[in-house]
Every structure is written in C-alpha cells, then in structure tokens.
Protein backbone atom coordinates (compact mmCIF):
# COMPACT_ATOMS: atom_id res chain seq x y z
CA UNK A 1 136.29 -21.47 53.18
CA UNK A 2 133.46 -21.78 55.61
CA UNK A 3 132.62 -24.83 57.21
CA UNK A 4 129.06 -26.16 56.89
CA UNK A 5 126.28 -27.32 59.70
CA UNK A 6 123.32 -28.75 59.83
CA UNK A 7 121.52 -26.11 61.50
CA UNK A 8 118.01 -27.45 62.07
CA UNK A 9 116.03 -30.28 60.20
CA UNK A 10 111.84 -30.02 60.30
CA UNK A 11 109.46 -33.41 58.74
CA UNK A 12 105.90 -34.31 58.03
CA UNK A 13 105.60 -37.13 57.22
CA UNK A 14 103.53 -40.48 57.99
CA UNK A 15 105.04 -40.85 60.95
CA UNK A 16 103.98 -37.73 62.43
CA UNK A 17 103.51 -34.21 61.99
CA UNK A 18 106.86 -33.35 62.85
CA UNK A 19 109.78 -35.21 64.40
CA UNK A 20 108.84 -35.56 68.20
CA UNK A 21 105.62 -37.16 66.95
CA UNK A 22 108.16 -39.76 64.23
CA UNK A 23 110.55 -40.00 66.73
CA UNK A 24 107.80 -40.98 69.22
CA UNK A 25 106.21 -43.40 66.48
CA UNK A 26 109.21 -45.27 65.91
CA UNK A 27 109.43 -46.00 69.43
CA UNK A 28 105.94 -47.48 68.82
CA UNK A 29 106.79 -49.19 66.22
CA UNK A 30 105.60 -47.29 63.25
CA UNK A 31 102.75 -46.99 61.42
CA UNK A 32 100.68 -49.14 58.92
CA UNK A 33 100.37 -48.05 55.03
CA UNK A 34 97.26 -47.30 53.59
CA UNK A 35 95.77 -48.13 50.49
CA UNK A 36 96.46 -45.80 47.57
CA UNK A 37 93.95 -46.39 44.77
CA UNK A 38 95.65 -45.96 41.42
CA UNK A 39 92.85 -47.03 39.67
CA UNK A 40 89.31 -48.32 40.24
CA UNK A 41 89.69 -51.49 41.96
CA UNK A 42 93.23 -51.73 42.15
CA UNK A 43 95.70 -50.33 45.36
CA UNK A 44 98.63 -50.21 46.58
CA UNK A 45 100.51 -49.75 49.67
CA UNK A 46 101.46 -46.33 50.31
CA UNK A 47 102.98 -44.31 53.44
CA UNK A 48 100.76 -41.16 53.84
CA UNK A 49 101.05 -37.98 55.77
CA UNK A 50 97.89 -37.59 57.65
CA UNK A 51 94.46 -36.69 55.72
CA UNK A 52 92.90 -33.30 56.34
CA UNK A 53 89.54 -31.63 54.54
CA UNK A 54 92.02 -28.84 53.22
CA UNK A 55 92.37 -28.69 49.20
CA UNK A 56 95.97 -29.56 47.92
CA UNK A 57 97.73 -25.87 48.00
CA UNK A 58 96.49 -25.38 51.28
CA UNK A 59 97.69 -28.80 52.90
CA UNK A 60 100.92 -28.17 51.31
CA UNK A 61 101.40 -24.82 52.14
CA UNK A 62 100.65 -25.90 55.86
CA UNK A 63 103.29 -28.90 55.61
CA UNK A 64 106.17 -26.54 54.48
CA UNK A 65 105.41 -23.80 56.64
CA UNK A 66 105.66 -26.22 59.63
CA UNK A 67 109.05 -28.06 58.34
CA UNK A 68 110.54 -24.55 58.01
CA UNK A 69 109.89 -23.64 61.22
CA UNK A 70 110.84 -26.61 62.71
CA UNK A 71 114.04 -26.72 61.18
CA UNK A 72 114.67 -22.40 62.77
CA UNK A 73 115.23 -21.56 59.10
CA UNK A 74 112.49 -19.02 59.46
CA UNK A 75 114.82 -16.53 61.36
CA UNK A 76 117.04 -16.58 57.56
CA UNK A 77 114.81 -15.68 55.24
CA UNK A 78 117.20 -13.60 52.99
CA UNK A 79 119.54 -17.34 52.60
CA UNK A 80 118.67 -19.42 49.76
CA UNK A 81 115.78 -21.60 49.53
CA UNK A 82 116.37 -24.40 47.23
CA UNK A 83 113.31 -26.23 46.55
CA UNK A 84 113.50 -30.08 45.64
CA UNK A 85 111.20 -32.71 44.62
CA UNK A 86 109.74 -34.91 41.50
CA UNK A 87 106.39 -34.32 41.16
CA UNK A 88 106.08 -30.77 42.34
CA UNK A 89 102.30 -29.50 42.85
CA UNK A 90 101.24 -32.64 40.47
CA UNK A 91 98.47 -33.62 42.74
CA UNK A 92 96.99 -29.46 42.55
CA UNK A 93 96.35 -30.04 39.17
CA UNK A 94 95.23 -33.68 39.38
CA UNK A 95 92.27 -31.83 41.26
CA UNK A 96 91.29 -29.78 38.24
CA UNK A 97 93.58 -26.57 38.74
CA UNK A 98 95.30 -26.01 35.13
CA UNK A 99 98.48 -26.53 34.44
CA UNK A 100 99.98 -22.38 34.41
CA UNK A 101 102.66 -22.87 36.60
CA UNK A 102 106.34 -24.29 35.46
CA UNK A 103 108.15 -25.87 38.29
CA UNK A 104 110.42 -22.50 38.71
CA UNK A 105 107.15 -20.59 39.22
CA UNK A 106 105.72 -22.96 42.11
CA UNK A 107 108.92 -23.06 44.09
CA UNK A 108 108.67 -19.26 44.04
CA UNK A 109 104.82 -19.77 45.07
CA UNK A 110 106.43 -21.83 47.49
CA UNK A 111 109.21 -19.26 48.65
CA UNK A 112 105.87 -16.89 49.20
CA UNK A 113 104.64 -19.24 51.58
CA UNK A 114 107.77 -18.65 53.32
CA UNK A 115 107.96 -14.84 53.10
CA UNK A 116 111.50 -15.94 51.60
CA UNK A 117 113.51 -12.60 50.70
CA UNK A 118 116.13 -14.78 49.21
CA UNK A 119 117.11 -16.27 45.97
CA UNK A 120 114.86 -19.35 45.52
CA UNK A 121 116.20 -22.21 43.12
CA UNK A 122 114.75 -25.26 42.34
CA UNK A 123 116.48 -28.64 42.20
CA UNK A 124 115.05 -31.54 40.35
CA UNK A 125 117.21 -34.64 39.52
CA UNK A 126 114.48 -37.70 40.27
CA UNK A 127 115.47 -39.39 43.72
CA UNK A 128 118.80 -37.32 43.80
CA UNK A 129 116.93 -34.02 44.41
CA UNK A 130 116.96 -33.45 47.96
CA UNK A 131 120.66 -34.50 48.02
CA UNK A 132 121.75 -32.25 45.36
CA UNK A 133 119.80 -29.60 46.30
CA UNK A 134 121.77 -29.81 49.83
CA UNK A 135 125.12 -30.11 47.87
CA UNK A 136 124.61 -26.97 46.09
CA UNK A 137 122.83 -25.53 48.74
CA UNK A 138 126.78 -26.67 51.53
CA UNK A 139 128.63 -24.89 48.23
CA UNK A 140 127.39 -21.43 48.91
CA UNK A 141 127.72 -21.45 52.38
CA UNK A 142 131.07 -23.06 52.19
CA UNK A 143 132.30 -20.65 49.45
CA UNK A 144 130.92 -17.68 51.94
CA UNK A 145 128.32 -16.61 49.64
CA UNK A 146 124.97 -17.50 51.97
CA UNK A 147 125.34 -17.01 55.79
CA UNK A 148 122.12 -19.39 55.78
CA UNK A 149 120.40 -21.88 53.00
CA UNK A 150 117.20 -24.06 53.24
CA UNK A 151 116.77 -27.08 51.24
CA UNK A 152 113.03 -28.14 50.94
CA UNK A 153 112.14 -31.38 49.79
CA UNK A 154 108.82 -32.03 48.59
CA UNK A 155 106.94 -34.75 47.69
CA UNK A 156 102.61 -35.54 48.05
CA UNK A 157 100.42 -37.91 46.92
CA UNK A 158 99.36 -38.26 43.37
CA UNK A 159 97.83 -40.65 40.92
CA UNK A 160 100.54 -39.48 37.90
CA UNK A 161 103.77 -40.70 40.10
CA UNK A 162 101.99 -43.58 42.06
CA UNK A 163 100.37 -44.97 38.95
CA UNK A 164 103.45 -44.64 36.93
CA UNK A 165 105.94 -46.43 39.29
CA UNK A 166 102.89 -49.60 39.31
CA UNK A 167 102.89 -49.35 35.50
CA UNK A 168 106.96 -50.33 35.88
CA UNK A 169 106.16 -53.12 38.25
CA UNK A 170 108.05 -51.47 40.57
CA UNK A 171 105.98 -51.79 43.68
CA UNK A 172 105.63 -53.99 46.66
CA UNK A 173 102.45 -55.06 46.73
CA UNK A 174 102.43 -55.71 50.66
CA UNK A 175 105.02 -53.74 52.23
CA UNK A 176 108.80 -52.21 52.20
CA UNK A 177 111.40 -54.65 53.29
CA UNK A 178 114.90 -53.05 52.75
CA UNK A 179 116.93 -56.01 52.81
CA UNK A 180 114.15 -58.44 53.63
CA UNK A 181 114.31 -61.90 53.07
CA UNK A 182 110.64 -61.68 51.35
CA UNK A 183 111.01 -58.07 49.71
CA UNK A 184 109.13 -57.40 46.71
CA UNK A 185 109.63 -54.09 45.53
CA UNK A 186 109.39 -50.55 46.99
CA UNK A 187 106.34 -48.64 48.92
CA UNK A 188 105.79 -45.06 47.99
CA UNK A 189 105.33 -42.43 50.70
CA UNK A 190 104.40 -38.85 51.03
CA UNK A 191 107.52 -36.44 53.02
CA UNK A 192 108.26 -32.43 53.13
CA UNK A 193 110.84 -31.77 55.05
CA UNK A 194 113.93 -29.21 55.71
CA UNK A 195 117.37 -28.66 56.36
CA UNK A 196 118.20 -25.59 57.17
CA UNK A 197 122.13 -25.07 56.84
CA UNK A 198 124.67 -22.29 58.46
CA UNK A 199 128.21 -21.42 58.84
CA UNK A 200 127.40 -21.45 62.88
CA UNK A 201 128.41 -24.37 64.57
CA UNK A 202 126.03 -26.90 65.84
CA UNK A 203 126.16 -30.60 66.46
CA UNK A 204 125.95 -31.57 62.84
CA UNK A 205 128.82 -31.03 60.42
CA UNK A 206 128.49 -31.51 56.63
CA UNK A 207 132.11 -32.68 55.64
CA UNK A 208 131.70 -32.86 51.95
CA UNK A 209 129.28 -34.84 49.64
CA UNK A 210 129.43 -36.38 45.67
CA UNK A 211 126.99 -37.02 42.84
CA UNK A 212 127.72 -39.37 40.42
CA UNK A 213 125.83 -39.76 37.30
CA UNK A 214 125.91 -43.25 35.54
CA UNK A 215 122.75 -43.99 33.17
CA UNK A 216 124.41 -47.81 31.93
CA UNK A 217 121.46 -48.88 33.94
CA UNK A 218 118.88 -45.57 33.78
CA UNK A 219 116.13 -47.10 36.33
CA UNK A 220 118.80 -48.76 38.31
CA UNK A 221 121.49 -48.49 40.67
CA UNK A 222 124.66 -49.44 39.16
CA UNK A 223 127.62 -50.64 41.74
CA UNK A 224 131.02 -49.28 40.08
CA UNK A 225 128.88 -45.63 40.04
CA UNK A 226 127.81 -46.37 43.81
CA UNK A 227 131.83 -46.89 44.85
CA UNK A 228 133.05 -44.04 43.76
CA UNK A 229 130.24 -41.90 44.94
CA UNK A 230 131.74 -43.04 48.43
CA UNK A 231 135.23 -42.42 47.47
CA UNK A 232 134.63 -39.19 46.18
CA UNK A 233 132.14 -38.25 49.02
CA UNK A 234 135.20 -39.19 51.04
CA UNK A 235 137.71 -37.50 49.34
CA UNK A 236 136.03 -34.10 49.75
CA UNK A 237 134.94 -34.65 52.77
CA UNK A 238 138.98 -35.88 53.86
CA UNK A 239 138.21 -38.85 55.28
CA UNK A 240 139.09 -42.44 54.67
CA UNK A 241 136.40 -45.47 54.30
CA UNK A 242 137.90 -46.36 57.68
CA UNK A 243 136.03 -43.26 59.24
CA UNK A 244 132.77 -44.15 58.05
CA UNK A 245 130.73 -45.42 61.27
CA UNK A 246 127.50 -45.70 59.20
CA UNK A 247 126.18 -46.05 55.90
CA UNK A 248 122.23 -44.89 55.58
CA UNK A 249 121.13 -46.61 52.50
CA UNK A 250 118.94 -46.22 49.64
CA UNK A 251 118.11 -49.50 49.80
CA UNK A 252 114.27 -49.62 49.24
CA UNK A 253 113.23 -53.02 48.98
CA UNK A 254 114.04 -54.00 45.63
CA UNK A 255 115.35 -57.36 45.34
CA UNK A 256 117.93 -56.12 42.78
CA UNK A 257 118.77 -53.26 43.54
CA UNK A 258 119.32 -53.68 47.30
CA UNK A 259 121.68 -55.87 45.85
CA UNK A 260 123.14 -53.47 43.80
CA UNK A 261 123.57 -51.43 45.87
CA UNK A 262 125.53 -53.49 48.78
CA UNK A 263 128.19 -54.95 45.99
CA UNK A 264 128.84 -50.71 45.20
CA UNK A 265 129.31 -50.83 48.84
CA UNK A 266 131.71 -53.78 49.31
CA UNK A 267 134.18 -51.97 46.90
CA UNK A 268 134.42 -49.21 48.58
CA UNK A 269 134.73 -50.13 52.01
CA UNK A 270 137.51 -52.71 52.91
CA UNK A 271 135.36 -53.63 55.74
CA UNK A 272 131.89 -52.46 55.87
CA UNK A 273 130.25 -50.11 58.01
CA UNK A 274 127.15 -50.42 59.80
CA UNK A 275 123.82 -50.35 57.70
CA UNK A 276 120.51 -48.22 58.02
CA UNK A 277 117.76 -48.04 55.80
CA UNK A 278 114.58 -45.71 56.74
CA UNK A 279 112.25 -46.88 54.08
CA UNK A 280 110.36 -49.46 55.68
CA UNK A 281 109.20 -46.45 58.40
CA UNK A 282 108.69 -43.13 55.62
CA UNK A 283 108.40 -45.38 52.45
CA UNK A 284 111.01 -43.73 49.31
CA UNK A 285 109.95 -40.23 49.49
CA UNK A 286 111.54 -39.92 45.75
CA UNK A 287 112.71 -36.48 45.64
CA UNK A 288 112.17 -35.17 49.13
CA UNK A 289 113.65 -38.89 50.42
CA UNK A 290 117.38 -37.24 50.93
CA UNK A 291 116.36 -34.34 53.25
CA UNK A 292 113.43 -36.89 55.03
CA UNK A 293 115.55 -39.69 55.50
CA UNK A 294 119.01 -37.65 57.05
CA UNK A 295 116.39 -35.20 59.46
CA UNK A 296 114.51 -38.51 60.54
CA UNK A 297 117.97 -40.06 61.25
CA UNK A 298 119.85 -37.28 62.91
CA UNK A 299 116.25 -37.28 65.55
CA UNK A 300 116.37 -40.29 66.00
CA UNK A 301 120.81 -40.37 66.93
CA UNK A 302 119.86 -37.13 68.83
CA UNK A 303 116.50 -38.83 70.80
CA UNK A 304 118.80 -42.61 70.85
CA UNK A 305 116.42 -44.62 69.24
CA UNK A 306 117.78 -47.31 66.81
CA UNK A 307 115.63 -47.66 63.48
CA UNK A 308 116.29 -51.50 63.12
CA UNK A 309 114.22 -53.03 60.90
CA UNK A 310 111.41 -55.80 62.10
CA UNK A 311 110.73 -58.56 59.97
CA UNK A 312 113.15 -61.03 58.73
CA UNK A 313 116.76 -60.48 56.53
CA UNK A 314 117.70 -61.72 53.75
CA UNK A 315 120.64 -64.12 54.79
CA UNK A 316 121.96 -64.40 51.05
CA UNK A 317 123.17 -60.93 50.87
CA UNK A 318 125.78 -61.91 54.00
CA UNK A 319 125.48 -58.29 55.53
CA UNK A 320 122.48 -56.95 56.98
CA UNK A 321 121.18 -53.78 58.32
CA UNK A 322 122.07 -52.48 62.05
CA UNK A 323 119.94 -54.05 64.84
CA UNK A 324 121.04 -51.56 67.39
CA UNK A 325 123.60 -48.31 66.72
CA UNK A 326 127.24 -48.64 66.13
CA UNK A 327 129.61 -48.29 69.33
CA UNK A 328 130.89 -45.73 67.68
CA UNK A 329 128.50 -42.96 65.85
CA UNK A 330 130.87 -40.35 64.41
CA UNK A 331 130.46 -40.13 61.11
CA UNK A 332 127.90 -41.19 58.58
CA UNK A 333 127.76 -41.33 55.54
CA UNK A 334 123.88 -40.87 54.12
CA UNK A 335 122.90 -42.04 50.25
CA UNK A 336 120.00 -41.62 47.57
CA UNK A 337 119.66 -43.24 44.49
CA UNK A 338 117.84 -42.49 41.81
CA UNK A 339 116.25 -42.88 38.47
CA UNK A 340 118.46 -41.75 35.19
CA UNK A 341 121.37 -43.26 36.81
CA UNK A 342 121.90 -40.29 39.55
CA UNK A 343 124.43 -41.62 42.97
CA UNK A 344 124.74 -38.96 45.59
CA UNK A 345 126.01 -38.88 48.77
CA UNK A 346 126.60 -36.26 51.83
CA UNK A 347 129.14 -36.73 54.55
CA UNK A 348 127.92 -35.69 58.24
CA UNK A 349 129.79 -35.54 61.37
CA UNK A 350 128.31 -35.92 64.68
CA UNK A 351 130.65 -32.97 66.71
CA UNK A 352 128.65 -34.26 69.77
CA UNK A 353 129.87 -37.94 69.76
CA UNK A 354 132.67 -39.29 71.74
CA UNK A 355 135.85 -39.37 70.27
C-alpha cells in the first residue's frame, strides 16, 4: 500500500484569485460579502469570487484552469480527475443555455478544459462532495492504482441554490459567525479549488479519512454520527483522539448545528482539540467547501497566519474556536457536513512540524 500526499492545493475564491492573494487577505482581515439578489427586492449576504464581463462557461473554465495549475496537477494529466460539487454548471443554464448536459457530461466538459487524459468521475454527495471525492480519490493512489489524482471542487453563484437555502430559512441575514455569540445562520459563498494528490512525498500526509451517513436528522448534523466519523477517521488513519492537534470544523454559523456539532465532538475526544472554522472568511462553499476549506488552511499553516475569528463567541457553548495556532500543529483532523445526513472526515499530517 502506497502512502498518500497532498501534493499541491490551488483556490479562487472571494478572498483572492488564488492563495497568495487569500493568504494575503486574511492578513488584512478579509473581505466584505456582497449582496446576492434572490429575488427582486430581497438579498442576501453572499461571499463572491470576483465579477468579470465573461459569460458563465468561460469564467468557470478560467477558475478551474487556474486552481489546477496552482495545485501542479497539470504535469498528471493521465491521474484521475474527480470532479465535485452541488450545483454543477446550474448558473450556465440559469443564463438561458438548455439543460443537454447531465452532470457526468459537464465534468467531462470540465476534464476538456483540463486536457485531462485520465478517467474523470464525478462525486456528488451535497456538502460531503469535496471530501468524498478526496477519499476515493487517497483509495486509488493508496491501493497503487493512480500515481496522481485531482479532486476539483466546484461551486458558483446561482439563483436555484441561493434561493433555495433562503426558502429553508437557513441564512444569516448579516453575516457568518461560526460559533458567534450573535450567529444567525450560514452565508453562502462561491469556491473552485484543487487538491492534487501523489504517492511522492511532500509536506502533507493524508493518514486515512471516514464518511458516515446518518439521515435521523436529513438537513442536520447529528452528534452520535459526528463521533464516530472521528473514531473511524482515526482508526484508519492509526491514530488515537490524543494525536489530534486540530479539529477544522464545519461549523457554519448555525445556532444549532454549531451546537451539534461540538457535543459529536466532546464524545469523541476525551479532551478537546483546538478549533478552526473557515466560514466566516470563504462562506460554506457546499460541495467544493472540503477541498476550499483544507487548501485555504494548509496556506495559511504553511504562510503562519492564524484564521481566528473576529467578532464575539458564544460563551454558552464552553469551548471556542482557536485565537492563535496550537503549540503543537501535527496533525489535523479537517470535517464537512452535509445535507441528507452525510459526516466525513480526512486525516492530514503535517511531515514538516516539529515532533
């Protein structure tokens, strides 16, 4: 069996157009949202990549093209490609192009954007997608079937997935607060970005993930499902809770599930790790949020930049996310949640930190 890196990770995203520019926008202390109009006279807040005069295929083939390359996946074009995301090319045919294509036949539109000579599969489990897409995706390479493999998570704006998640009352209507003592709900945001992983070492190691389906609550998080995520992710990755240095969160600003999500937490961790959530800087990404979130939080561990979050906790919960890194930054442990009851989980070791 082969082990697994984390060869390279590219991101667009409203930070910046890749991650010097986020990494360099945290440090400034983000960015505002901008008003996403879901119908006439009503917005909400919403984390968008930058605007351009290009039509929707265009902007997007311009995005992936430039997380690709940033992640050096470009040089492995005959690895997989696994393509992940909720909403696909939704927004193309919000602008009047029909509706041919199945979501199979755009990640191979996508793969041709790519000159990909590879197998191309597509991964689409809600929130989960990115995440399972880079467990399957660790599987080949692990069993020595793929030298190379490039998850792609995907996820632009569009009225159908913006609208519906209002419709649910699911939104914030004035910003993302993960953990925040005044959160009101989550903040939509727009993300492609890539992982490209090899059997060559590099910094990043991926141990071992788990996904975990439990649909008691199906637009929920549910905390028995979220603790043995963790113990499975650890199990396979053969570590002990006692390893973990970090836990990056789903946690998205939802005053129940943020909740939900810590409780999961607390029993499967005698003593509980240090917290990160990166959705008050992106906004939840939904499909593309697992590959987003890990490449925005391996630059900003690589660069030493902190993500802590900056407006006021929520002292009920009694644990709170990380104002400044861990002492010790060895191994993290890096979570999505998502809709239809999906809890997955990936393992990463920093092979660069002190031991």
């Amino acid at each position: 069996m082969n082990e697994v890196y984390v060869s390279g990770c590219g991101l667009a995203s409203a930070l910046g157009a890749d991650l010097v520019q986020a990494v360099q926008t945290l440090r400034d202390g983000g960015v505002p949202t901008v008003n996403f109009e879901t119908a006439p006279g009503q917005t909400t807040p919403f984390f968008a990549i930058a605007p351009s005069d290009e039509d929707w295929s265009t902007r997007a083939r311009r995005l992936v093209r430039a997380a690709a390359a940033e992640s050096g996946a470009l040089d492995a074009r005959d690895g997989t490609l696994f393509v992940a995301s909720t909403s696909f090319d939704m927004g193309r045919r919000e602008h009047g192009d029909a509706f041919e294509l199945d979501i199979q036949e755009y990640s191979e539109r996508l793969g041709d954007w790519l000159d990909w000579r590879g197998p191309i599969l597509t991964v689409c489990t809600a929130c989960t997608s990115a995440v399972n897409a880079l467990l399957s995706a660790s599987a080949l390479v692990r069993a020595g079937d793929a030298d190379d493999a490039l998850v792609v998570g995907i996820e632009l704006s569009n009225q159908y997935t913006v609208g519906g998640f209002r419709s649910m009352q699911l939104l914030s209507p004035t910003a993302a607060q993960p953990f925040g003592a005044a959160r009101n709900g989550l903040v939509l945001g727009e993300a492609v970005a890539a992982l490209h992983l090899s059997n060559l070492p590099s910094r990043w190691r991926l141990c071992g993930g788990a996904n975990v389906v439990d649909a008691s609550d199906p637009a929920g998080a549910v905390s028995s499902a979220v603790a043995t995520m963790c113990r499975l992710a650890l199990a396979r990755s053969g570590l002990r809770n006692s390893d973990i240095d970090l836990v990056k969160m789903q946690a998205a600003g939802s005053q129940h599930n943020d909740a939900t999500e810590l409780a999961g937490l607390r029993l499967a961790f005698e003593r509980l790790p240090a917290l990160v959530s990166l959705k008050g800087w992106l906004g939840h990404t939904l499909g593309a949020a697992g590959a987003a979130e890990i490449a925005l939080l391996l630059a900003c561990i690589e660069a030493d930049l902190w993500p802590a979050p900056n407006y006021p906790l929520d002292r009920t919960l009694e644990a709170g996310l990380a104002g400044s890194a861990p002492p010790r930054l060895r191994h993290v442990l890096a979570s999505i949640l998502g809709f239809g009851g999906g809890h997955a989980a990936v393992v990463l070791e920093d092979r660069g930190a002190s031991r």
